[in-house]
Protein backbone atom coordinates (compact mmCIF):
# COMPACT_ATOMS: atom_id res chain seq x y z
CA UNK A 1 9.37 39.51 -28.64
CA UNK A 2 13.27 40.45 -27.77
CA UNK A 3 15.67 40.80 -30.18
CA UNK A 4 17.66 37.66 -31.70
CA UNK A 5 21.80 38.71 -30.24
CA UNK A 6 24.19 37.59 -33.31
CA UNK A 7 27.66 37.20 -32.70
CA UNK A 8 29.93 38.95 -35.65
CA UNK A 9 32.87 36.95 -36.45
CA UNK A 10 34.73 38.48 -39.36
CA UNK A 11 38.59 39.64 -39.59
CA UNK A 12 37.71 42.31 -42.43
CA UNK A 13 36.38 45.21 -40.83
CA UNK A 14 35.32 46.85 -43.36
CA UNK A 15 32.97 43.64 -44.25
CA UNK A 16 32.36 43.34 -40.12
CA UNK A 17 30.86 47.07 -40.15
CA UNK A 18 28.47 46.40 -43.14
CA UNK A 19 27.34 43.25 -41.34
CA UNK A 20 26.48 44.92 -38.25
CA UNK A 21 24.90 47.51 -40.28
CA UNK A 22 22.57 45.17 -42.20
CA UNK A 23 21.65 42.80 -39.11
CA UNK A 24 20.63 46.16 -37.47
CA UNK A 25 18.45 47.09 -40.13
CA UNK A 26 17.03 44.02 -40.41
CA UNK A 27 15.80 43.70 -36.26
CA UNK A 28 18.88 41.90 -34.99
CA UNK A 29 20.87 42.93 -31.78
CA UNK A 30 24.59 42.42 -32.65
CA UNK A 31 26.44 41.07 -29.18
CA UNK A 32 30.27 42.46 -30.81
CA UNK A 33 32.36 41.90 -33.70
CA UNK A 34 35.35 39.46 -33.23
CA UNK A 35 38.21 38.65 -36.12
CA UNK A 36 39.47 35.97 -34.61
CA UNK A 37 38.47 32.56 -33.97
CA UNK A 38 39.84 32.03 -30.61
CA UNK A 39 38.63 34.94 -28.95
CA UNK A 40 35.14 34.08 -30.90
CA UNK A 41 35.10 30.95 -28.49
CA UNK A 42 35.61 33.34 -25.74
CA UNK A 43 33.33 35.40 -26.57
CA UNK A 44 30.33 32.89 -27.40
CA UNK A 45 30.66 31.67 -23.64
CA UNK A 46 30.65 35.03 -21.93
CA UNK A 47 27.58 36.58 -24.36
CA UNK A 48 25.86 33.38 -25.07
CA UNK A 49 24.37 34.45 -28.57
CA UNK A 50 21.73 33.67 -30.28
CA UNK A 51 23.36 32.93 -33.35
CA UNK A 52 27.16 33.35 -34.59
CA UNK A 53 27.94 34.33 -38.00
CA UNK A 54 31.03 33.28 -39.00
CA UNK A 55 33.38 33.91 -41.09
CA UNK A 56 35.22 30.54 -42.70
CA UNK A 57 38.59 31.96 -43.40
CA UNK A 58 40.31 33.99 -40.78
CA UNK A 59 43.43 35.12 -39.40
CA UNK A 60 45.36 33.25 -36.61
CA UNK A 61 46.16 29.22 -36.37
CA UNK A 62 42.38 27.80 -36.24
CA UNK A 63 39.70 28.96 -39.22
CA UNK A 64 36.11 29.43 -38.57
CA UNK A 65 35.31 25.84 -39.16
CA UNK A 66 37.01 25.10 -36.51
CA UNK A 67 35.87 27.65 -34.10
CA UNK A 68 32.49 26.38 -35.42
CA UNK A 69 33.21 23.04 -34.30
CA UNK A 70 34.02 23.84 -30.69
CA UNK A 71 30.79 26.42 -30.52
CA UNK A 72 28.31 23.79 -31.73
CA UNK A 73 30.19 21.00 -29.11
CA UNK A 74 30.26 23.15 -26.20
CA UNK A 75 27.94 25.52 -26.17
CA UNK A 76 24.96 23.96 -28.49
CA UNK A 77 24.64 27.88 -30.05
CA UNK A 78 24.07 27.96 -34.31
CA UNK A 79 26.38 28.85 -36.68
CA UNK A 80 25.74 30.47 -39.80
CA UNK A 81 29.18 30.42 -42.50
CA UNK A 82 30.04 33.53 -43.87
CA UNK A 83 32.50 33.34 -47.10
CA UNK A 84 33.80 34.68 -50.41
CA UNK A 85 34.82 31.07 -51.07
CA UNK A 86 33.00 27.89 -52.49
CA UNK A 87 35.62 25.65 -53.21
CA UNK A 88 34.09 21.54 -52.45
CA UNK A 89 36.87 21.18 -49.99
CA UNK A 90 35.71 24.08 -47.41
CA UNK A 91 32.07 22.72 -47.68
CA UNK A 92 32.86 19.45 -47.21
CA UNK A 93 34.93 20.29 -43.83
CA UNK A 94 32.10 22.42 -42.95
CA UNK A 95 29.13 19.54 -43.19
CA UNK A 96 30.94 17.93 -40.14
CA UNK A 97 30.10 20.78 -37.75
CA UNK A 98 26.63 21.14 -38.88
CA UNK A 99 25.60 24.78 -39.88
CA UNK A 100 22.69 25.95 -40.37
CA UNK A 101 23.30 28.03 -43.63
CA UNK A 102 26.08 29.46 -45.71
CA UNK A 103 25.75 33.12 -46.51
CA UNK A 104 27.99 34.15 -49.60
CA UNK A 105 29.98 37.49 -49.87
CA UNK A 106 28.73 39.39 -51.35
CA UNK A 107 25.41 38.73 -50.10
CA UNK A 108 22.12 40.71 -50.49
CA UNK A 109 19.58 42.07 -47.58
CA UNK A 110 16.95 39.40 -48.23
CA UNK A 111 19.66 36.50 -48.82
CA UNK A 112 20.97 36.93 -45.52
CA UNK A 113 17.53 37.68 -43.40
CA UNK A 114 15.95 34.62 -44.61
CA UNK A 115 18.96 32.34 -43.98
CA UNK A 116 19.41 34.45 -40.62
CA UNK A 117 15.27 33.63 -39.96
CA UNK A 118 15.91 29.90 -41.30
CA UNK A 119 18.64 29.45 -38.83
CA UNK A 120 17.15 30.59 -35.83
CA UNK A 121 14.28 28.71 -36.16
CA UNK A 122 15.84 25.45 -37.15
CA UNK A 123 17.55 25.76 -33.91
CA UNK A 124 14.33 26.68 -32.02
CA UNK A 125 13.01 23.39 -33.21
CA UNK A 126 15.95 21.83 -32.69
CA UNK A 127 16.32 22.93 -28.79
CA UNK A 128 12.66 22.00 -28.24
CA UNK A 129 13.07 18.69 -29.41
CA UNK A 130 15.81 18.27 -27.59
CA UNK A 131 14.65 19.35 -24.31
CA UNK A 132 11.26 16.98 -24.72
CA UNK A 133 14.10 14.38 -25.53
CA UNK A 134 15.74 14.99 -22.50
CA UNK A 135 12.68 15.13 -20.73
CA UNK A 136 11.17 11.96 -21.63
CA UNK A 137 14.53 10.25 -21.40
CA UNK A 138 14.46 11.52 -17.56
CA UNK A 139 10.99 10.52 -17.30
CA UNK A 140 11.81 6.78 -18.67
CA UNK A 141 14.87 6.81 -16.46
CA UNK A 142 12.58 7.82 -13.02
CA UNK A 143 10.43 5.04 -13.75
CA UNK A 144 13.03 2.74 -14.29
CA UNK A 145 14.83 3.73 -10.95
CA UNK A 146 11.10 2.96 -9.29
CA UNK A 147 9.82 0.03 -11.00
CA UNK A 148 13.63 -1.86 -10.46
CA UNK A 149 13.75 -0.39 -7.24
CA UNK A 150 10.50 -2.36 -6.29
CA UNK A 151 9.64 -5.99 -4.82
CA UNK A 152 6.62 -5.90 -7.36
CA UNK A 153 6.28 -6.69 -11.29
CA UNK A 154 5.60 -3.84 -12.88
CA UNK A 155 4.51 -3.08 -16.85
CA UNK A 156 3.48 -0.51 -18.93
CA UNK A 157 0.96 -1.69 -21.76
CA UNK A 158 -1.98 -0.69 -23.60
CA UNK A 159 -4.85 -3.58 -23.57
CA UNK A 160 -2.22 -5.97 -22.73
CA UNK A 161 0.38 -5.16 -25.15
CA UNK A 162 3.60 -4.80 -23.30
CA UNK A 163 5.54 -1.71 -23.71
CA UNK A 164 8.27 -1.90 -21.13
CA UNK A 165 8.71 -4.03 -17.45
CA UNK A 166 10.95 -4.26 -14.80
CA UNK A 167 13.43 -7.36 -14.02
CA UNK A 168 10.86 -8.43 -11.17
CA UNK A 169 7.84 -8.85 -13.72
CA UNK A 170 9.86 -11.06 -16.01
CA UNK A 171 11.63 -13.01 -13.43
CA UNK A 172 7.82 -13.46 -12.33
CA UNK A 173 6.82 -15.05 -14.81
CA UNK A 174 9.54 -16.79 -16.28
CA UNK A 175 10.06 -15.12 -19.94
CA UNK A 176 12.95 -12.86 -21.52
CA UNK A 177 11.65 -9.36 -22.74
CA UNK A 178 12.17 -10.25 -26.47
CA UNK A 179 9.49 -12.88 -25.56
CA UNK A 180 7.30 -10.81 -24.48
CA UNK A 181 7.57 -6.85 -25.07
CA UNK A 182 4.65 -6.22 -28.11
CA UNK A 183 3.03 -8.64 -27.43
CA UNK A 184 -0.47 -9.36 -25.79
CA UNK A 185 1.57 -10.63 -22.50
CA UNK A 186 -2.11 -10.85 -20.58
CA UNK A 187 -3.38 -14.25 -22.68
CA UNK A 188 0.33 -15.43 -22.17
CA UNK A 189 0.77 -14.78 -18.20
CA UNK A 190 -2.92 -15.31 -16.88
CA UNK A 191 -5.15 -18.55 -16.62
CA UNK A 192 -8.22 -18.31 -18.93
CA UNK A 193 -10.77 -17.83 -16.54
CA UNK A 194 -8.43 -14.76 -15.50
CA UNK A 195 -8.20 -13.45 -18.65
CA UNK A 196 -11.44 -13.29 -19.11
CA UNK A 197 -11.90 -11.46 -15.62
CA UNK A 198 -8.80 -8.71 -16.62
CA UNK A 199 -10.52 -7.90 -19.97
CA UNK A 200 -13.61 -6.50 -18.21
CA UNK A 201 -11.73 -4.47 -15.86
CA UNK A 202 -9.31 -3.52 -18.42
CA UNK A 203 -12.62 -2.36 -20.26
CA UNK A 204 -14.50 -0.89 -17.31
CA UNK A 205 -11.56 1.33 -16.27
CA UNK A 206 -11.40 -0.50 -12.69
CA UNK A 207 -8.08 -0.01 -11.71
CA UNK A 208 -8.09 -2.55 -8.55
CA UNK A 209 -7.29 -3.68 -6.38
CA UNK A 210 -7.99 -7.49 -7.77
CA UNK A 211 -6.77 -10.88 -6.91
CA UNK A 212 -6.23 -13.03 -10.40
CA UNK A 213 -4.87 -16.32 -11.43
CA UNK A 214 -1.36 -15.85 -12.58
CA UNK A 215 0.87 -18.46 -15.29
CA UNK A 216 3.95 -18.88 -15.52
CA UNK A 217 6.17 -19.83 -18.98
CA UNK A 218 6.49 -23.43 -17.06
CA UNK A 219 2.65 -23.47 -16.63
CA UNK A 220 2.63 -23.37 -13.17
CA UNK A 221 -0.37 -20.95 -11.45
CA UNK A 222 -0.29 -18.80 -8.74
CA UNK A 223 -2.38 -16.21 -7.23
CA UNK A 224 -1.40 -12.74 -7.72
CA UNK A 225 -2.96 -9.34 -7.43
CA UNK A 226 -3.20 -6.22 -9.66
CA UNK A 227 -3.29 -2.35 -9.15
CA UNK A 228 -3.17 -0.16 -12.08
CA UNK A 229 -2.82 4.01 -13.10
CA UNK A 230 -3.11 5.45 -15.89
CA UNK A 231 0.29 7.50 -17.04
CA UNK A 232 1.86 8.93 -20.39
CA UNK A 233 4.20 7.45 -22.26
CA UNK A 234 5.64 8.92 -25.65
CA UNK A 235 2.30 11.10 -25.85
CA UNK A 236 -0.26 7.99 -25.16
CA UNK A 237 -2.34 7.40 -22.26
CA UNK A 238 -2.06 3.77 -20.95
CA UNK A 239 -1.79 1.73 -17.99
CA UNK A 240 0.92 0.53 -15.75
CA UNK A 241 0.24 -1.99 -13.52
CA UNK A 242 2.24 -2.82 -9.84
CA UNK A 243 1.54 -7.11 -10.06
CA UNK A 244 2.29 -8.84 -6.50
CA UNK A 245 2.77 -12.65 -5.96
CA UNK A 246 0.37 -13.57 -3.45
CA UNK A 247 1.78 -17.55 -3.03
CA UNK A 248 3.20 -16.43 0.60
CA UNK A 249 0.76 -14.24 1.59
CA UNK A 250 -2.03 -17.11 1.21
CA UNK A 251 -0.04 -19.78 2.56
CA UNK A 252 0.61 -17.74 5.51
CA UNK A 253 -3.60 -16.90 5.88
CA UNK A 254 -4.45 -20.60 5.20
CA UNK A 255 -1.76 -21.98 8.27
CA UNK A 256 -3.68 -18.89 10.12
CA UNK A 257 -7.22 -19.75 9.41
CA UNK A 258 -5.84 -23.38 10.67
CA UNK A 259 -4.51 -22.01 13.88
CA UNK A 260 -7.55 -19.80 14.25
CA UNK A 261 -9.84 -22.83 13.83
CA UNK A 262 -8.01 -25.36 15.77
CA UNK A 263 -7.68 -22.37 18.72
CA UNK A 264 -11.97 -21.86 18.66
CA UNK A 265 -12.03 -25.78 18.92
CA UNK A 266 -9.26 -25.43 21.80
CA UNK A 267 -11.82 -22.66 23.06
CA UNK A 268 -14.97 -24.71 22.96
CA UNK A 269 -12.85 -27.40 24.58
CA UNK A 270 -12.00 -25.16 27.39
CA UNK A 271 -15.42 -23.63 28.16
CA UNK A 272 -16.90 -27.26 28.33
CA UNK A 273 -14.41 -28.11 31.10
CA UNK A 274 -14.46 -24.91 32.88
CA UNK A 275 -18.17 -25.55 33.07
CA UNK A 276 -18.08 -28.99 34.07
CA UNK A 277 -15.60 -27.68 36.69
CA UNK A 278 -17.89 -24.91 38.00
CA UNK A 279 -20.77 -28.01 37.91
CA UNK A 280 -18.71 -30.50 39.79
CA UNK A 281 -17.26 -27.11 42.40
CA UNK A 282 -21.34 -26.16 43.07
CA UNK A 283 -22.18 -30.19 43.53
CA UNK A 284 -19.08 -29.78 46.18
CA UNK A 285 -20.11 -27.02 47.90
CA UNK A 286 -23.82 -28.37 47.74
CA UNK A 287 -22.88 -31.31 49.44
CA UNK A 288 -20.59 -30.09 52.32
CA UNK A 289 -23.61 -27.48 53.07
CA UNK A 290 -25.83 -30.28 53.11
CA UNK A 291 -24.23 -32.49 54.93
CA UNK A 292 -23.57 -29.34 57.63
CA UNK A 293 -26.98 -28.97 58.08
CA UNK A 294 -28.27 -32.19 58.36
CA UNK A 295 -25.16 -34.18 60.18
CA UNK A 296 -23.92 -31.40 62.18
CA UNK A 297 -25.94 -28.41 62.94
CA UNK A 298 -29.11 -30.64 64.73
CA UNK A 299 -26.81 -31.67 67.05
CA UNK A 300 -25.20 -28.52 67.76
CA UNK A 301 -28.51 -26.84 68.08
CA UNK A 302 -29.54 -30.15 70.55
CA UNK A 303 -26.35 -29.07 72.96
CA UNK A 304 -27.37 -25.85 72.77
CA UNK A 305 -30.47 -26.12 74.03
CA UNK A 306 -29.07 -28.99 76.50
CA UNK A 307 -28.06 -27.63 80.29
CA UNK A 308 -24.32 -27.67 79.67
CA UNK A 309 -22.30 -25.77 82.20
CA UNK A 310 -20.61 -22.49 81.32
CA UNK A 311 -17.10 -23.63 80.09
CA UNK A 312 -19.00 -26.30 77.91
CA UNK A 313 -21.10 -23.74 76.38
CA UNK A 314 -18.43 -21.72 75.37
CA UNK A 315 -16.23 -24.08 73.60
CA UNK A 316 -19.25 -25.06 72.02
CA UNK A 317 -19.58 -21.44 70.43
CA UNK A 318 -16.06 -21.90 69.42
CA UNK A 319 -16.76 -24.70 67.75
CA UNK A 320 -20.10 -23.64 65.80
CA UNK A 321 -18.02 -20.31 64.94
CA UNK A 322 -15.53 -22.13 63.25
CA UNK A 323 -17.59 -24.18 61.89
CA UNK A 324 -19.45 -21.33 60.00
CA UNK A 325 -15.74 -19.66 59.32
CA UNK A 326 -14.67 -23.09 57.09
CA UNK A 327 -18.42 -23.22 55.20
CA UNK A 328 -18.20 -19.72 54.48
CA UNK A 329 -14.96 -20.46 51.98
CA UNK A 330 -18.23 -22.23 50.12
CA UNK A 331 -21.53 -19.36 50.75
CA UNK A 332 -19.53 -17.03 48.66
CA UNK A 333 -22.05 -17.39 45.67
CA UNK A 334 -24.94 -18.93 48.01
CA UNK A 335 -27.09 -17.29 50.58
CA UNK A 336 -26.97 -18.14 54.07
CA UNK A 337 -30.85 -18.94 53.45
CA UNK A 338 -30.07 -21.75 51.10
CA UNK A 339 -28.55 -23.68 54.13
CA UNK A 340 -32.66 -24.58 55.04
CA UNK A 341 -32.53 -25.57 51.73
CA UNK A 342 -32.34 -29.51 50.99
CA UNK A 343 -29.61 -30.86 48.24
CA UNK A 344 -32.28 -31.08 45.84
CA UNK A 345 -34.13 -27.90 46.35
CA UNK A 346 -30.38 -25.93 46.08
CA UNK A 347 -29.82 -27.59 42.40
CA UNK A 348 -33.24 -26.98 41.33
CA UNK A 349 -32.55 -23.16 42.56
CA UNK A 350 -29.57 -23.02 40.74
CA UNK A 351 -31.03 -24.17 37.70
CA UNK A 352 -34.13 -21.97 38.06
CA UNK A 353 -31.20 -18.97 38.37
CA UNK A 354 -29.50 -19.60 34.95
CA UNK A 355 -32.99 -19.34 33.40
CA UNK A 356 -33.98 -22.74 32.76
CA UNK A 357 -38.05 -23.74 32.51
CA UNK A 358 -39.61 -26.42 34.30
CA UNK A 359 -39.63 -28.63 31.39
CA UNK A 360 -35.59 -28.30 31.37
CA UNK A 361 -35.01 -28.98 34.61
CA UNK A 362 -37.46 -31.83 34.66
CA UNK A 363 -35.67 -33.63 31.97
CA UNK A 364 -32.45 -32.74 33.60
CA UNK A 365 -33.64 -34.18 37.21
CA UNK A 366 -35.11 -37.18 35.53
CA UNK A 367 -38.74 -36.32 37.03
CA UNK A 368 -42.18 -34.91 35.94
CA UNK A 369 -42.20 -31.01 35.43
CA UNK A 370 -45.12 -31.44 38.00
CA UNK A 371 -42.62 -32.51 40.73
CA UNK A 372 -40.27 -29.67 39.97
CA UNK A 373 -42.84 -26.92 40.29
CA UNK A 374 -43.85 -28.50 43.90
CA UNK A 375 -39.87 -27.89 44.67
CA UNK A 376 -40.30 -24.34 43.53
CA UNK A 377 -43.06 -23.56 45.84
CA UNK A 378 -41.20 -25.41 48.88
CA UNK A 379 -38.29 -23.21 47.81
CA UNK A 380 -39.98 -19.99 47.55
CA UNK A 381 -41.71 -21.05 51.07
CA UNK A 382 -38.31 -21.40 52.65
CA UNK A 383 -37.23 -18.48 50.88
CA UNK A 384 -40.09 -16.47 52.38
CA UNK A 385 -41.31 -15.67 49.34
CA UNK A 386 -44.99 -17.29 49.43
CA UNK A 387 -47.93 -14.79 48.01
CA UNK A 388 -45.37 -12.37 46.93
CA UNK A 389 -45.02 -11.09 42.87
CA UNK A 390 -41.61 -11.26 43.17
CA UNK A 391 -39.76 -13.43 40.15
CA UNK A 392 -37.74 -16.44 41.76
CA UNK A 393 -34.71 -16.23 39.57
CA UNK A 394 -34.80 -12.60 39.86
CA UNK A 395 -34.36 -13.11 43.54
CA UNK A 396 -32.09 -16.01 43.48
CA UNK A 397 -29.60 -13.86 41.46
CA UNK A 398 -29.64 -10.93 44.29
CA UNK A 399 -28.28 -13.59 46.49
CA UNK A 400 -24.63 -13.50 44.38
């Protein structure tokens, strides 16, 4: 442990040398001997002391008290009075600056050790508290910066009593802080079904995330949710909760959930034309296939095999060539082998391809299930398919 450094302030120096002498003695480090009370000042900022020892009645315009004064203001450094006098009116000028012990010439060893030993330790304490003074009033002051600097209510409180909020949390709720700091502010700012639900978290330790009922002073509810931490506050553990009004944020999710529902109705709307459309474009192309093969193609095939002369011929393979360019716009999800197929056989194909039984397509057809497997045969005929194990909709699907 180093040495406690006492500034000497003394203008007799005979008295000066038997102080030094003594503090020696005693384990003290003495930073110099000054006899006046200005140059004490100077001296207390360029050693910074432990401890001065001063001498009340010196030489020059300003007396120890006074020097005292200025020490204790400044520089926060104890000061012991050293003096031959004990008049009342010295002592009572003296109070003001606030020693921490008088020490009267002449003084003995012991006296002056444990007033030294008094002194220092006073102002130990007194530095320490001062510093966890500081400290907490720093700490206080951070939080306030944070919690005012935030959009969200937010409280310090132990089982609901409040200990300090910001603006936002009473503006929130509607009170003044006279109204509600000590208080249980829970039961006076939470519906009772919520109340209920924040005591069990509260006692479970859960610190949220969790969506609660909030009331206002005007009794008017609103949803809000709750995140807490624990923190320390004047040497106690408790919790200080960030509160959020949630009356946007769900009117905003319930016009989305109504945009979202009315856009899957939209949706269903959509698919049931698009598949009407795809319906009505197969029926089309059905039909113009159909009618190509039984209103136009025998009689192309009929002057084809009819002795036309050369020219003839060839206009008429013009003419079935662009025929079978303008159908093709239509074959693009059909075979060319569905063209032997008749109107009825091609819809019962297309139904077989999208998976649907017998049965189904019966009852979609308007005819026995009977009738609709003798279509299936006639179309896996056509489709060359007869006494192979091949799977007709597995086969109608390759023709995509």
């Amino acid at each position: 442990m180093s040495k406690a450094k006492i500034l000497i302030v003394e203008d007799d120096v005979l008295v000066a040398m038997d102080i030094e002498r003594c503090l020696k003695k005693l384990g003290y480090s003495v930073s110099g001997i000054v006899n006046y009370a200005e140059k004490a000042i100077e001296k207390v900022e360029e050693l910074k002391p432990d401890l001065v020892l001063m001498d009340i009645v010196l030489k020059g315009e300003m007396d120890g008290i006074e020097a005292a004064e200025i020490i204790r203001s400044r520089f926060d450094i104890p000061v012991v009075f050293l003096t031959a006098y004990a008049d009342e009116e010295r002592f009572e000028r003296a109070k003001f600056t606030i020693p921490f012990g008088y020490v009267l010439k002449p003084f003995q060893d012991r006296d002056l050790k444990i007033i030294l030993e008094m002194a220092l330790y006073t102002a130990k304490v007194d530095t320490e508290r001062k510093q966890a003074e500081e400290a907490l009033k720093e700490s206080e002051n951070r939080f306030r910066q944070l919690a005012e600097g935030t959009f969200e209510a937010v409280v310090l409180h132990e089982e609901g009593i409040i200990f300090h909020a910001n603006d936002q949390y009473y503006k929130m709720f509607g009170y003044e802080p006279h109204e509600l700091i000590g208080k249980d502010a829970i039961a006076l700012t939470t519906t009772p079904d919520s109340l209920q639900l924040i005591r069990e978290q509260i006692s479970l330790g859960n610190l949220g995330p969790y969506e609660v009922m909030g009331l206002k002073k005007d009794g008017m509810e609103f949803p809000m949710e709750i995140r807490a931490k624990f923190t320390e506050y004047h040497g106690r553990k408790i919790r200080m909760s960030a509160i959020r009004d949630l009356t946007n944020r769900k009117i905003v999710e319930k016009e989305l959930e109504i945009k979202a529902n009315d856009l899957e109705e939209l949706n269903a709307a959509l698919k049931v034309l698009l598949k009407k459309r795809q319906e009505d474009k197969v029926e089309l192309e059905e039909g113009i296939l159909s009618n190509v093969r039984t209103l136009i193609k025998p009689y192309l095939d009929k002057l084809k095999k009819s002795k036309l002369p050369q020219n003839q011929k060839t206009l008429l393979n013009i003419l079935e060539s662009n025929l079978n360019e303008i159908i093709s716009l239509f074959t693009k999800r059909l075979s060319s082998q569905y063209l032997n197929l008749t109107p009825k056989e091609i819809k019962i194909a297309n139904l077989v391809k999208q998976g649907k039984t017998n049965k189904e397509i019966a009852e979609i057809q308007g005819v026995t299930s009977r009738t609709i497997a003798a279509h299936r045969e006639n179309i896996r005929k056509k489709l060359s398919l007869t006494n192979k194990k091949t799977n007709l909709r597995t086969y109608l699907q390759t023709l995509d």
